[in-house]
PDB file of N, CA and C in Angstrom:
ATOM      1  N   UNK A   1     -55.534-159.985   4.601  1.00  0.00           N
ATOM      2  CA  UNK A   1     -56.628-160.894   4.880  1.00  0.00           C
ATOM      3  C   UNK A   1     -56.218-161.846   6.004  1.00  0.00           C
ATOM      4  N   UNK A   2     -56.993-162.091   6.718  1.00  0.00           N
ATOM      5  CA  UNK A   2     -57.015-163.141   8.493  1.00  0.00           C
ATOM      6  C   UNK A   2     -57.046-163.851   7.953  1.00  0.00           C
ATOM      7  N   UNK A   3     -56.264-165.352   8.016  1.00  0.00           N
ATOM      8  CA  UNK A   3     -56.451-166.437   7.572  1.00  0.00           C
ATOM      9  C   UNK A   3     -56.527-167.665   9.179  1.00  0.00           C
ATOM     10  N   UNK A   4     -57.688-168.479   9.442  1.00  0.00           N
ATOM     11  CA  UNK A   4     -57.879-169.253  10.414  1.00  0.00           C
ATOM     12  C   UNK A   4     -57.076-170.071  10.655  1.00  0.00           C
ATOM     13  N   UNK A   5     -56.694-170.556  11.502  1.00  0.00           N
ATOM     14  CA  UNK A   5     -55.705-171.476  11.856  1.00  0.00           C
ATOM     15  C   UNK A   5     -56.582-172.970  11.526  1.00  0.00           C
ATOM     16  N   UNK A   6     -56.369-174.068  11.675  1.00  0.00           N
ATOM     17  CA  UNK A   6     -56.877-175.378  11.743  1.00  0.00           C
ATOM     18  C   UNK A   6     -57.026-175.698  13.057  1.00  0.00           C
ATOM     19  N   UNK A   7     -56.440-175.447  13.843  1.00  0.00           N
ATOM     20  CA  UNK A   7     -56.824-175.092  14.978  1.00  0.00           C
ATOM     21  C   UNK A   7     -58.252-174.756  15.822  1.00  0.00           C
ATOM     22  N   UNK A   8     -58.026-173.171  15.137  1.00  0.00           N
ATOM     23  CA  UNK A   8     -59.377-171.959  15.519  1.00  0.00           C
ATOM     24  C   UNK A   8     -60.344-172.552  15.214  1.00  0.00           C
ATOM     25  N   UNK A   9     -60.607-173.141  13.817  1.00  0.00           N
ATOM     26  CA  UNK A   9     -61.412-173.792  12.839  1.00  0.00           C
ATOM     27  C   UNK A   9     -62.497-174.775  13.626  1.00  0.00           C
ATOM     28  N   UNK A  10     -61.231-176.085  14.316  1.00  0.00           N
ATOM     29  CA  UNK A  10     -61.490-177.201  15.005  1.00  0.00           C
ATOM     30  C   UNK A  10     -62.395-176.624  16.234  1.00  0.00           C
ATOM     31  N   UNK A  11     -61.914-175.319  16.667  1.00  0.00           N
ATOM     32  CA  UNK A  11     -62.277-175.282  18.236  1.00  0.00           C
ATOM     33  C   UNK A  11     -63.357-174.586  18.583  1.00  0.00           C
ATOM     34  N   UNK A  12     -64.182-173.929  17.234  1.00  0.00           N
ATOM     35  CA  UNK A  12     -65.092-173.121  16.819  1.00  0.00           C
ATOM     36  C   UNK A  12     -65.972-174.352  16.278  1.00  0.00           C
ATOM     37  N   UNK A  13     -65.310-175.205  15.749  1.00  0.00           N
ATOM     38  CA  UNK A  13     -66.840-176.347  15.294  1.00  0.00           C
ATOM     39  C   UNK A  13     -67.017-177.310  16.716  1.00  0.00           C
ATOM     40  N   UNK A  14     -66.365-177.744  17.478  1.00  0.00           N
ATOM     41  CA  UNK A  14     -66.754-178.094  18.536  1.00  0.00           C
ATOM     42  C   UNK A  14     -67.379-176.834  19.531  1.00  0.00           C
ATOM     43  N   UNK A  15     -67.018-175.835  19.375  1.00  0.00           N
ATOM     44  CA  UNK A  15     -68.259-175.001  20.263  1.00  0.00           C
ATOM     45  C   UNK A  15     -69.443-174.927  19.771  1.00  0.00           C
ATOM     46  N   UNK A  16     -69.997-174.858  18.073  1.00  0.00           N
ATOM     47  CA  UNK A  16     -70.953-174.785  17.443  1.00  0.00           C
ATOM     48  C   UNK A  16     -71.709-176.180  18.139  1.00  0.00           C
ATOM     49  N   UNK A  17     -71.245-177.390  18.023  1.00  0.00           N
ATOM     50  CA  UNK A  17     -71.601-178.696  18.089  1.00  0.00           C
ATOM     51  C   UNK A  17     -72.078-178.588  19.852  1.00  0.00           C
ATOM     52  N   UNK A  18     -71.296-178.144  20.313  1.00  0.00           N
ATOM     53  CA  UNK A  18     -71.735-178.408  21.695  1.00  0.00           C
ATOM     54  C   UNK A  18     -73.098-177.089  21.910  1.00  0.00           C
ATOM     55  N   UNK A  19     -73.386-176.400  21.384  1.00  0.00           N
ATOM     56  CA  UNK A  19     -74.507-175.403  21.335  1.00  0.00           C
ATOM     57  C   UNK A  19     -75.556-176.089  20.733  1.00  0.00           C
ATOM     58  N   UNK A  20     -75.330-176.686  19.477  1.00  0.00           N
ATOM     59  CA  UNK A  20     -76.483-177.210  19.113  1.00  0.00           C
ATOM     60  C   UNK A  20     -76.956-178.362  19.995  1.00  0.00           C
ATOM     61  N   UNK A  21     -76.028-178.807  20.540  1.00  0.00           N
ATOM     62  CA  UNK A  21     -76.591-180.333  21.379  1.00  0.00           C
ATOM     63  C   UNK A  21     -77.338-179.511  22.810  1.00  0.00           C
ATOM     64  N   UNK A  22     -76.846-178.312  23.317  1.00  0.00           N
ATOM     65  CA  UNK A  22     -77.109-177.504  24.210  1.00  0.00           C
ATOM     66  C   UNK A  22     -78.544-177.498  24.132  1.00  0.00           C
ATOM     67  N   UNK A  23     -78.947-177.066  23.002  1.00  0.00           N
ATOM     68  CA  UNK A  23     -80.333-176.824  21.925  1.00  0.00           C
ATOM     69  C   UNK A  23     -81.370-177.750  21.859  1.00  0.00           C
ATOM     70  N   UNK A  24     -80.676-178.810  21.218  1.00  0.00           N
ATOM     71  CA  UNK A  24     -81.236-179.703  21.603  1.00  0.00           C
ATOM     72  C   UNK A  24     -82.043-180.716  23.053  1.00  0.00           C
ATOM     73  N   UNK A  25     -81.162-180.398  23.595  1.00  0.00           N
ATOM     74  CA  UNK A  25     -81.446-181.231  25.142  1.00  0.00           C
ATOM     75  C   UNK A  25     -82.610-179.771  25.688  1.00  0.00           C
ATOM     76  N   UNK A  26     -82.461-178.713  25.403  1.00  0.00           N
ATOM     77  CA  UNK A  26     -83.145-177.570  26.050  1.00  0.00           C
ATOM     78  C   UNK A  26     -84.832-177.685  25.274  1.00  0.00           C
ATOM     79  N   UNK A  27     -84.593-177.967  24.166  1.00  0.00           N
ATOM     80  CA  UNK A  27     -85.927-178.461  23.521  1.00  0.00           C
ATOM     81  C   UNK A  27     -86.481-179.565  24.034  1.00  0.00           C
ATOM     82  N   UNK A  28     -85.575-180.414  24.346  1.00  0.00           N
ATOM     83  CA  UNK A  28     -86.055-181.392  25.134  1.00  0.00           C
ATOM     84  C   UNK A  28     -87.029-181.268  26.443  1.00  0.00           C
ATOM     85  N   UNK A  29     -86.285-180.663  27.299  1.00  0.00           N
ATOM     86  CA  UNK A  29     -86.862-180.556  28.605  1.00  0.00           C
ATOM     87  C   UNK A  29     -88.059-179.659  28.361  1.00  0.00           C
ATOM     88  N   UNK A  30     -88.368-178.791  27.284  1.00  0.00           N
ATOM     89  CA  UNK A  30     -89.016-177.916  27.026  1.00  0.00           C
ATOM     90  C   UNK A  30     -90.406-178.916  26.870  1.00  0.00           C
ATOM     91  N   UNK A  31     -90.321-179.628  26.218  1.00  0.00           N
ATOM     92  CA  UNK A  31     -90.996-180.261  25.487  1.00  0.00           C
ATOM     93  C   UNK A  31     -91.774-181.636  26.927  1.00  0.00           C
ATOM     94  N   UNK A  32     -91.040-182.059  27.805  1.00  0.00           N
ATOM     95  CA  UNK A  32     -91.007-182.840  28.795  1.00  0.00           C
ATOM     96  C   UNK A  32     -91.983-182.491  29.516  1.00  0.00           C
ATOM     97  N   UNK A  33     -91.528-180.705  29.972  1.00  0.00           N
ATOM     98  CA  UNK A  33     -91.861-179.998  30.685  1.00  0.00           C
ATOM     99  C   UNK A  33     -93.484-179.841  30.648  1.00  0.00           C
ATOM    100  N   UNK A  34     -94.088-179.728  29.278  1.00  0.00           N
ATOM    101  CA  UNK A  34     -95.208-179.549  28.749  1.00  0.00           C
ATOM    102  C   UNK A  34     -96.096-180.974  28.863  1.00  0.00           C
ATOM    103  N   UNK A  35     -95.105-182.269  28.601  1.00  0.00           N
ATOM    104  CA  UNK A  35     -96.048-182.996  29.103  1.00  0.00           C
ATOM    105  C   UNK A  35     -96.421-183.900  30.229  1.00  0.00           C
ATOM    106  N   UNK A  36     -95.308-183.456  31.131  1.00  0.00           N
ATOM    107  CA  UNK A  36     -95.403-183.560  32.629  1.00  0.00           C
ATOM    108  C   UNK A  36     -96.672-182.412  32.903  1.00  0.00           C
ATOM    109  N   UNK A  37     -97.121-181.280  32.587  1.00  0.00           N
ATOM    110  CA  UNK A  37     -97.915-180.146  33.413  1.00  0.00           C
ATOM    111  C   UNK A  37     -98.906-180.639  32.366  1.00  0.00           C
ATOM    112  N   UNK A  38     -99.490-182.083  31.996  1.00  0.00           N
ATOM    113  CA  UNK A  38    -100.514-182.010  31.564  1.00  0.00           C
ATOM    114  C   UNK A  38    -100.694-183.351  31.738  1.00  0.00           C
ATOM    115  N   UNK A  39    -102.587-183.307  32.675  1.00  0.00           N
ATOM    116  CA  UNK A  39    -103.175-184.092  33.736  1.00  0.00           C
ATOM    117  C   UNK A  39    -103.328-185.793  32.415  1.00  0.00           C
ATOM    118  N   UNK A  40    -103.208-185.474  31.680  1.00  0.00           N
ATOM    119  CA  UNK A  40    -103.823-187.154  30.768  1.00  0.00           C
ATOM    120  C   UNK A  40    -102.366-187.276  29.771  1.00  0.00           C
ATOM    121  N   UNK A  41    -102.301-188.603  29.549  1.00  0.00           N
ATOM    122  CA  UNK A  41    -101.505-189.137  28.086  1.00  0.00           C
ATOM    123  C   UNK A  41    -101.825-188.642  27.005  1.00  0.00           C
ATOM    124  N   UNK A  42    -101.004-187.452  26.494  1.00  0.00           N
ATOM    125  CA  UNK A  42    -101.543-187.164  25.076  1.00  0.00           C
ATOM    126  C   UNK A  42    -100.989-186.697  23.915  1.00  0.00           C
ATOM    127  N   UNK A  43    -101.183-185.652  23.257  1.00  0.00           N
ATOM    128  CA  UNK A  43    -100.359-185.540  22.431  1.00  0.00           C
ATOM    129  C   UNK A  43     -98.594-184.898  22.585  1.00  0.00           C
ATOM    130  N   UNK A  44     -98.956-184.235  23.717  1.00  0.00           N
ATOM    131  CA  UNK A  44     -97.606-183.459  24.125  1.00  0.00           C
ATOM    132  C   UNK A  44     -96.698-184.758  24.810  1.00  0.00           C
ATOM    133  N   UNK A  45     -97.566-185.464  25.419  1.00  0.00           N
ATOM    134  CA  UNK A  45     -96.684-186.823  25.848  1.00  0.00           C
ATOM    135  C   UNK A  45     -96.231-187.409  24.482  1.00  0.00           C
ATOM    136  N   UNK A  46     -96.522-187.667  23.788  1.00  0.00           N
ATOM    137  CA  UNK A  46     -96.138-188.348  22.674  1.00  0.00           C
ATOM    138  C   UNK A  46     -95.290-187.929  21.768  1.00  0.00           C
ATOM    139  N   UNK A  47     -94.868-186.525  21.486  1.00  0.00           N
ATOM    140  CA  UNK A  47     -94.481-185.634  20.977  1.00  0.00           C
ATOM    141  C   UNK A  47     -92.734-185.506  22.180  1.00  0.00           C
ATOM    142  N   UNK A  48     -93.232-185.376  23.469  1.00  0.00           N
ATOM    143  CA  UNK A  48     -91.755-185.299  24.596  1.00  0.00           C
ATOM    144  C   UNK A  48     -91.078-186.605  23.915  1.00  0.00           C
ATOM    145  N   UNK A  49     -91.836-187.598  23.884  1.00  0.00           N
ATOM    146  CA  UNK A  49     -91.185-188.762  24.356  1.00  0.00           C
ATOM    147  C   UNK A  49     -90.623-189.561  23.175  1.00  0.00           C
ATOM    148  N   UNK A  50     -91.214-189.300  22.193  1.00  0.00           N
ATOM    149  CA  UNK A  50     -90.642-188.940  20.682  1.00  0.00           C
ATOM    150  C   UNK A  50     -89.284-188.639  20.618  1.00  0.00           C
ATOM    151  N   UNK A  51     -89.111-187.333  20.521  1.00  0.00           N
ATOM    152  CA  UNK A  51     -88.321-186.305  20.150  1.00  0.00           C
ATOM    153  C   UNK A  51     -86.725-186.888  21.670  1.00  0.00           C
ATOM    154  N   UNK A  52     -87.545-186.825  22.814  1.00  0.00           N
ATOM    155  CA  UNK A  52     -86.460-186.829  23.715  1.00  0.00           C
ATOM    156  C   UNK A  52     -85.582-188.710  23.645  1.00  0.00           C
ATOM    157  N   UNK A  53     -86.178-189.697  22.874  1.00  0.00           N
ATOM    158  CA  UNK A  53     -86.071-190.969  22.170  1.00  0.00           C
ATOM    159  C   UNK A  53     -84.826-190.655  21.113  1.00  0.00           C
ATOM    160  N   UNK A  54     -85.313-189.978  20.210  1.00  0.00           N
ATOM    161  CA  UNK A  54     -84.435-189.499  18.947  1.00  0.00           C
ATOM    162  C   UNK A  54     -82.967-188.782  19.167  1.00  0.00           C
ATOM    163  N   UNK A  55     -83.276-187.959  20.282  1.00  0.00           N
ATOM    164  CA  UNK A  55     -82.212-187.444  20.528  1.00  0.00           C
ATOM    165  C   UNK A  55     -81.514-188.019  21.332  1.00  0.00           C
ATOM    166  N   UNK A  56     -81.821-188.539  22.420  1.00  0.00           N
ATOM    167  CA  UNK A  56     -80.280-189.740  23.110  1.00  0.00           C
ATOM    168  C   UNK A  56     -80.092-190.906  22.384  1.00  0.00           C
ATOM    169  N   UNK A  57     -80.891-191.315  21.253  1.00  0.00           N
ATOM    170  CA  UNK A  57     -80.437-192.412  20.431  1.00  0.00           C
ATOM    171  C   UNK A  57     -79.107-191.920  19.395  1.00  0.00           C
ATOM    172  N   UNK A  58     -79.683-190.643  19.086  1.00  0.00           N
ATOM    173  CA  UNK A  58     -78.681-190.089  18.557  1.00  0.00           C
ATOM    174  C   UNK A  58     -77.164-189.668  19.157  1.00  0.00           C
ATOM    175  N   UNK A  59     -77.126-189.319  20.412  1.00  0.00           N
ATOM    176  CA  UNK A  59     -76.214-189.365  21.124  1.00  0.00           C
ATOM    177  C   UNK A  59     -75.531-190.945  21.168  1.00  0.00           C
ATOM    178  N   UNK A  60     -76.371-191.453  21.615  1.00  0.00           N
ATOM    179  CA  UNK A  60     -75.544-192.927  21.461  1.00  0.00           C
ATOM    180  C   UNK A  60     -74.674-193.351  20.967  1.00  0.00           C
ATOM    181  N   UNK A  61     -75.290-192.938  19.189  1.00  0.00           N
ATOM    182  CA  UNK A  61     -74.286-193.604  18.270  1.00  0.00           C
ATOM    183  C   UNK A  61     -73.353-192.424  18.166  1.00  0.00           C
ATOM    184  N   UNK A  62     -73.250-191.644  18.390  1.00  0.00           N
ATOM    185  CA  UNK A  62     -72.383-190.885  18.459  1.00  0.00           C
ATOM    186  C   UNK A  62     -70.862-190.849  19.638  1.00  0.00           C
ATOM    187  N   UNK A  63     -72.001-191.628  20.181  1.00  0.00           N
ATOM    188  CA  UNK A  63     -70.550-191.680  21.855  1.00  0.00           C
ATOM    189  C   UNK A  63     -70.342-193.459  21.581  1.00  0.00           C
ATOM    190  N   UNK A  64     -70.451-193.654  20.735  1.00  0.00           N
ATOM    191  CA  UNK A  64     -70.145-195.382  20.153  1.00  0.00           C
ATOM    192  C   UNK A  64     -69.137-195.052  19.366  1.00  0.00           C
ATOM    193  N   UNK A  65     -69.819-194.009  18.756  1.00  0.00           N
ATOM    194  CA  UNK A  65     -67.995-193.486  17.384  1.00  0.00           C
ATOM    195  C   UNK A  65     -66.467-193.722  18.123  1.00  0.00           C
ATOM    196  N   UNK A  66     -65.979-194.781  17.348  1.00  0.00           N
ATOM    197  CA  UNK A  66     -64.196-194.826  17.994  1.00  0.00           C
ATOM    198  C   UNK A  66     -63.776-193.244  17.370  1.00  0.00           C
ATOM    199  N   UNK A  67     -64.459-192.420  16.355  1.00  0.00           N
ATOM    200  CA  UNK A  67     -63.549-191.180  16.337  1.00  0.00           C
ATOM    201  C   UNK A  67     -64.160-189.932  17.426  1.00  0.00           C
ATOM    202  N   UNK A  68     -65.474-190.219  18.360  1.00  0.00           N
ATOM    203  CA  UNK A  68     -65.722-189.596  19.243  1.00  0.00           C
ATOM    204  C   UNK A  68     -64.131-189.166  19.919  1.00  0.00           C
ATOM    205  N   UNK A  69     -64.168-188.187  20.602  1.00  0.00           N
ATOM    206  CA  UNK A  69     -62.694-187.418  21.323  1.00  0.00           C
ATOM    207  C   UNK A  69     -63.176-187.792  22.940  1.00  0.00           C
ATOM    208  N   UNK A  70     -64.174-188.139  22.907  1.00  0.00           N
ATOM    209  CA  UNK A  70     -64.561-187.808  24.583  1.00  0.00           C
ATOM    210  C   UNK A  70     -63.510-189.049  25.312  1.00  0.00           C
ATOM    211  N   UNK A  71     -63.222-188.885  26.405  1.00  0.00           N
ATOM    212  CA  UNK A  71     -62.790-189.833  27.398  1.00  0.00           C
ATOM    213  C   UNK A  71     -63.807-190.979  27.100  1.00  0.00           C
ATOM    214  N   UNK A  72     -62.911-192.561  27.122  1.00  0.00           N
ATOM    215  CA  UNK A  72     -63.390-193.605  27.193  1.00  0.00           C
ATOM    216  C   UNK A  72     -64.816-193.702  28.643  1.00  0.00           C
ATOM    217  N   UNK A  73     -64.491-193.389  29.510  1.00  0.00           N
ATOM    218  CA  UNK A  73     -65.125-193.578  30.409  1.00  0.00           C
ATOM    219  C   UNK A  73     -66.018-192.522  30.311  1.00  0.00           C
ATOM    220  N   UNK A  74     -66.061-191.403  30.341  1.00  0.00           N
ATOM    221  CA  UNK A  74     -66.962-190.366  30.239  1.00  0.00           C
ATOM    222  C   UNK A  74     -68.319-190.862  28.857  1.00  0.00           C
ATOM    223  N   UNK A  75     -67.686-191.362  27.833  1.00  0.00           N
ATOM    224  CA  UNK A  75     -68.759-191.559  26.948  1.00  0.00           C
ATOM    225  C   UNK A  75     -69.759-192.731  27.439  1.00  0.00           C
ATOM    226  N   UNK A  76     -68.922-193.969  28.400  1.00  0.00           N
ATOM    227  CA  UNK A  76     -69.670-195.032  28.681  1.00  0.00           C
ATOM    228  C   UNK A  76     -70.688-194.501  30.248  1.00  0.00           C
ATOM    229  N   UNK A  77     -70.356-193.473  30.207  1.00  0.00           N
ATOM    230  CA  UNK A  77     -71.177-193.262  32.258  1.00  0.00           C
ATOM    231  C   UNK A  77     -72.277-192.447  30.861  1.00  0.00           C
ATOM    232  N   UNK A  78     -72.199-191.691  29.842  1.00  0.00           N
ATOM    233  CA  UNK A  78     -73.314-191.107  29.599  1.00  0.00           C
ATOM    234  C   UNK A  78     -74.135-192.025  28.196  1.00  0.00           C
ATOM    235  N   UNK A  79     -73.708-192.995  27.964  1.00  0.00           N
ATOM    236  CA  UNK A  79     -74.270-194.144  27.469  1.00  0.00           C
ATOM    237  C   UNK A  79     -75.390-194.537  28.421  1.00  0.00           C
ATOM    238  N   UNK A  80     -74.884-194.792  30.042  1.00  0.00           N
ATOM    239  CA  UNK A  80     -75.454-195.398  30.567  1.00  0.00           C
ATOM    240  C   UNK A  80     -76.245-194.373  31.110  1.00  0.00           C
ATOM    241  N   UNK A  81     -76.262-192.955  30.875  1.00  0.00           N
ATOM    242  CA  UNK A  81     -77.458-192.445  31.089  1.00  0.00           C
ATOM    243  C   UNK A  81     -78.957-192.348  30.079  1.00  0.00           C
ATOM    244  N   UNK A  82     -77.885-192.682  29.096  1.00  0.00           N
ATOM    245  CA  UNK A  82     -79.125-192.856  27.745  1.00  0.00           C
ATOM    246  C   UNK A  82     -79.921-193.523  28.054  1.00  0.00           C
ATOM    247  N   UNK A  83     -78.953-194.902  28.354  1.00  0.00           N
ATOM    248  CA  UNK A  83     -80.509-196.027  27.985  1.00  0.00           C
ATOM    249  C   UNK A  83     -81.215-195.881  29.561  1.00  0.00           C
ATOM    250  N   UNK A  84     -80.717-195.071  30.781  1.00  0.00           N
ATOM    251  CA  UNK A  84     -81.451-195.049  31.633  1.00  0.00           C
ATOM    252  C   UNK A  84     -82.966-193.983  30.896  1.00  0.00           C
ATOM    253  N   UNK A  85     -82.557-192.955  30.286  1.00  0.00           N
ATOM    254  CA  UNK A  85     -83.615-192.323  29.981  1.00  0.00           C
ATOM    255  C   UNK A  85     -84.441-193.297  28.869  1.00  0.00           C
ATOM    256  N   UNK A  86     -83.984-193.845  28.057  1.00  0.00           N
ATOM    257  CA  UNK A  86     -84.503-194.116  27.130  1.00  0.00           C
ATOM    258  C   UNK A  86     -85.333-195.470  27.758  1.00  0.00           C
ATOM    259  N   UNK A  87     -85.539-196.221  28.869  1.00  0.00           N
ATOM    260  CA  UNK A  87     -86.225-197.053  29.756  1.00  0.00           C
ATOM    261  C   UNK A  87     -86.912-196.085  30.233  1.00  0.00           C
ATOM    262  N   UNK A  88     -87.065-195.122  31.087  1.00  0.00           N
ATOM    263  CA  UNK A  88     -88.082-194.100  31.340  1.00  0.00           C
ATOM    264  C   UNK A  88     -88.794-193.805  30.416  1.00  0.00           C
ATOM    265  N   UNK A  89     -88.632-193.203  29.271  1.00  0.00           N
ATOM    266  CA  UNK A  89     -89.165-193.140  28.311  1.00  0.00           C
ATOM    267  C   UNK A  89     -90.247-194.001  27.964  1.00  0.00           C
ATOM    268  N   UNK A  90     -89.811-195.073  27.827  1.00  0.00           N
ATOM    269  CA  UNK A  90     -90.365-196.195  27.242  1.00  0.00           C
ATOM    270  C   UNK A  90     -91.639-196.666  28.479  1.00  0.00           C
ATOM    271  N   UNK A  91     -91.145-196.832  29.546  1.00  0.00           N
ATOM    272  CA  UNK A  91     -92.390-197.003  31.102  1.00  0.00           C
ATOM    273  C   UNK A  91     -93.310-196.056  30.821  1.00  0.00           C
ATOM    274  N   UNK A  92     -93.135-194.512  30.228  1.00  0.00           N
ATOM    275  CA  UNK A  92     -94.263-193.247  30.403  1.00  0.00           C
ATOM    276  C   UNK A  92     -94.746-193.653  29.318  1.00  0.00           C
ATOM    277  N   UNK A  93     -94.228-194.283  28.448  1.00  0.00           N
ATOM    278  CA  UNK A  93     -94.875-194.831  26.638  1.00  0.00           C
ATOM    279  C   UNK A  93     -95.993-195.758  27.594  1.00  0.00           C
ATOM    280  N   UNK A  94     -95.323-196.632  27.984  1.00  0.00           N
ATOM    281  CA  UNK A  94     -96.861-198.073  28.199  1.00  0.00           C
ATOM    282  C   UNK A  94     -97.384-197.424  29.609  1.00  0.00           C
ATOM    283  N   UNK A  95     -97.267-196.306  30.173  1.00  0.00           N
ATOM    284  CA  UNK A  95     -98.052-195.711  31.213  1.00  0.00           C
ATOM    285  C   UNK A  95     -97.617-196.605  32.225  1.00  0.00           C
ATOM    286  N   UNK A  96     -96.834-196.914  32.621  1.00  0.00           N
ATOM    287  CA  UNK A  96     -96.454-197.622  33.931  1.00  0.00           C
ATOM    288  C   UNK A  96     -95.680-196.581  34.666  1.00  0.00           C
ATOM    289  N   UNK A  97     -95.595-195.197  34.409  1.00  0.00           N
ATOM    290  CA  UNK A  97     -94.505-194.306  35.065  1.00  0.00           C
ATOM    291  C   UNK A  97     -95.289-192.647  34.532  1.00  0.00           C
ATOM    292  N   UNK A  98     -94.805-192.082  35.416  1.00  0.00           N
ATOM    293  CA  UNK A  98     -95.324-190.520  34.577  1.00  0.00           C
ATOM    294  C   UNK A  98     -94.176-189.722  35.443  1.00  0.00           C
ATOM    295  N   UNK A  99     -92.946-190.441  35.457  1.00  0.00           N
ATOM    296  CA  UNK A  99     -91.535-190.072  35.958  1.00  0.00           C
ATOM    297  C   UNK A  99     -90.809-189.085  34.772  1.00  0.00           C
ATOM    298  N   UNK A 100     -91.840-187.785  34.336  1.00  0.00           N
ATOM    299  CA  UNK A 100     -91.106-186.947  33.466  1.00  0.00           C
ATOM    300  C   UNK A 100     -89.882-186.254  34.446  1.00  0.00           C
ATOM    301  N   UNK A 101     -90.390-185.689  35.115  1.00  0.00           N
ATOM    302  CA  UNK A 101     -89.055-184.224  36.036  1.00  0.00           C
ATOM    303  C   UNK A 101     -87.741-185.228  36.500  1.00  0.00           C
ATOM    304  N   UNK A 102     -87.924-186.760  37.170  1.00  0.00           N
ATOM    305  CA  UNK A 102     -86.116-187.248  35.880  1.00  0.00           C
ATOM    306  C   UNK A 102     -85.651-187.182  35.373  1.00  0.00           C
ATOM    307  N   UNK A 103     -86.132-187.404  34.503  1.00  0.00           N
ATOM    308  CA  UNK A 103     -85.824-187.051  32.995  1.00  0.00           C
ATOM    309  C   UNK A 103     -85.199-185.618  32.623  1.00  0.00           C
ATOM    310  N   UNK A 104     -86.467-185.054  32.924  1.00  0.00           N
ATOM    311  CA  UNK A 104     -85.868-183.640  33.125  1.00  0.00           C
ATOM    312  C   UNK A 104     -84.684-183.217  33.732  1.00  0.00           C
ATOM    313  N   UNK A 105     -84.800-183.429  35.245  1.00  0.00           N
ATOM    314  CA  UNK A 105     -83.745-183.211  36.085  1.00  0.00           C
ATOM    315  C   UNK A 105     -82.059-183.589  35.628  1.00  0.00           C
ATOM    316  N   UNK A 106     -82.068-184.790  35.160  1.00  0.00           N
ATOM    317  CA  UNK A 106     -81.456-185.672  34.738  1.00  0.00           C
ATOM    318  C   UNK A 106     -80.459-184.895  33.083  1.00  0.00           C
ATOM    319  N   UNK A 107     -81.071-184.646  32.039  1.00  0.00           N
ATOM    320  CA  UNK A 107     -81.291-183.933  30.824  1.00  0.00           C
ATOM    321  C   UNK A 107     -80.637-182.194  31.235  1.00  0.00           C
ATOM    322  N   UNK A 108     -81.603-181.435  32.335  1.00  0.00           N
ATOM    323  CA  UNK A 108     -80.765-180.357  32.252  1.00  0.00           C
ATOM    324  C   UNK A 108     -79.191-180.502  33.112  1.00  0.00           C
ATOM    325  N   UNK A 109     -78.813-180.914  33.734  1.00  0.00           N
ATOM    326  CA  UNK A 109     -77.711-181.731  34.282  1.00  0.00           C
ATOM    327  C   UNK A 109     -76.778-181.655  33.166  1.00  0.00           C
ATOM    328  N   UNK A 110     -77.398-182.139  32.535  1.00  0.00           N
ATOM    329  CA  UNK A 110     -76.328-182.651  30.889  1.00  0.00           C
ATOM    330  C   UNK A 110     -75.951-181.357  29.941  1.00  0.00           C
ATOM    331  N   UNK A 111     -77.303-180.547  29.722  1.00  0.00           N
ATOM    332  CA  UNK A 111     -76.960-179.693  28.595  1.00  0.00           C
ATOM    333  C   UNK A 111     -76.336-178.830  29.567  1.00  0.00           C
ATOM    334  N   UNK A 112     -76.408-178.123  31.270  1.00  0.00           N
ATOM    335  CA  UNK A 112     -75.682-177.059  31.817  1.00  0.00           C
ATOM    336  C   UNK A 112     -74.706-177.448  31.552  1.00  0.00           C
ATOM    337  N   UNK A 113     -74.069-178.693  31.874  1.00  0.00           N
ATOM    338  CA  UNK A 113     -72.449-179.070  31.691  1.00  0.00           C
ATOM    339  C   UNK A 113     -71.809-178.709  30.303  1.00  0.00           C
ATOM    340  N   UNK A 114     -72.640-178.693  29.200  1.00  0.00           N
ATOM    341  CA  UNK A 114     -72.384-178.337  27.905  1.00  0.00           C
ATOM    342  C   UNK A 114     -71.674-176.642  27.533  1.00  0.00           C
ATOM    343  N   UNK A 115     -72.289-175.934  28.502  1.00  0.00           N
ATOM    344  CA  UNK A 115     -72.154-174.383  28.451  1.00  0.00           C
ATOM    345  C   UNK A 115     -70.525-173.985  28.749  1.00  0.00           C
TER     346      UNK A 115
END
């Protein structure tokens, strides 16, 4: 019988983790995508801006974790991309912006680097 190293273990749940976040951000733009190519504020806007909210908030506290592994500096440059999105976000919320493909642009940037 193969028995896994702690190692293999470790380096197989950080590839899982970085796929699902892959996943995530790809739903994202998916979701962006749909309500950028649609002419009024509506439900698909509300639904992008939702979901793409939840998920860099969630990143946040995650790159706040002192047991995060990432480089000190690397977690704070993509902190500071959060709350840049998460201010976009918030401008297309009160309609002062309809700056989705940033966002976008911005978002797939992030999950390619993930691959």
């Amino acid at each position: 019988m193969y028995q896994f190293s702690y190692a293999e273990v470790m380096q197989d749940a950080v590839a899982d983790a970085r796929e699902r976040e892959r996943q995530v951000l790809e739903r994202s733009v998916g979701l962006l995508s749909a309500a950028r190519d649609k002419e009024k504020y509506g439900k698909e806007a509300i639904e992008a801006l939702f979901y793409t909210r939840r998920v860099w908030i969630s990143f946040i506290e995650d790159l706040k974790n002192p047991e995060n592994q990432l480089d000190i500096e690397l977690r704070a440059n993509l902190i500071s991309i959060a709350i840049w999105i998460l201010k976009e976000c918030d401008r297309i919320r009160k309609r002062q912006s309809n700056n989705y493909q940033s966002i976008i642009d911005v978002t797939t940037i992030i999950r390619d680097g993930l691959k």
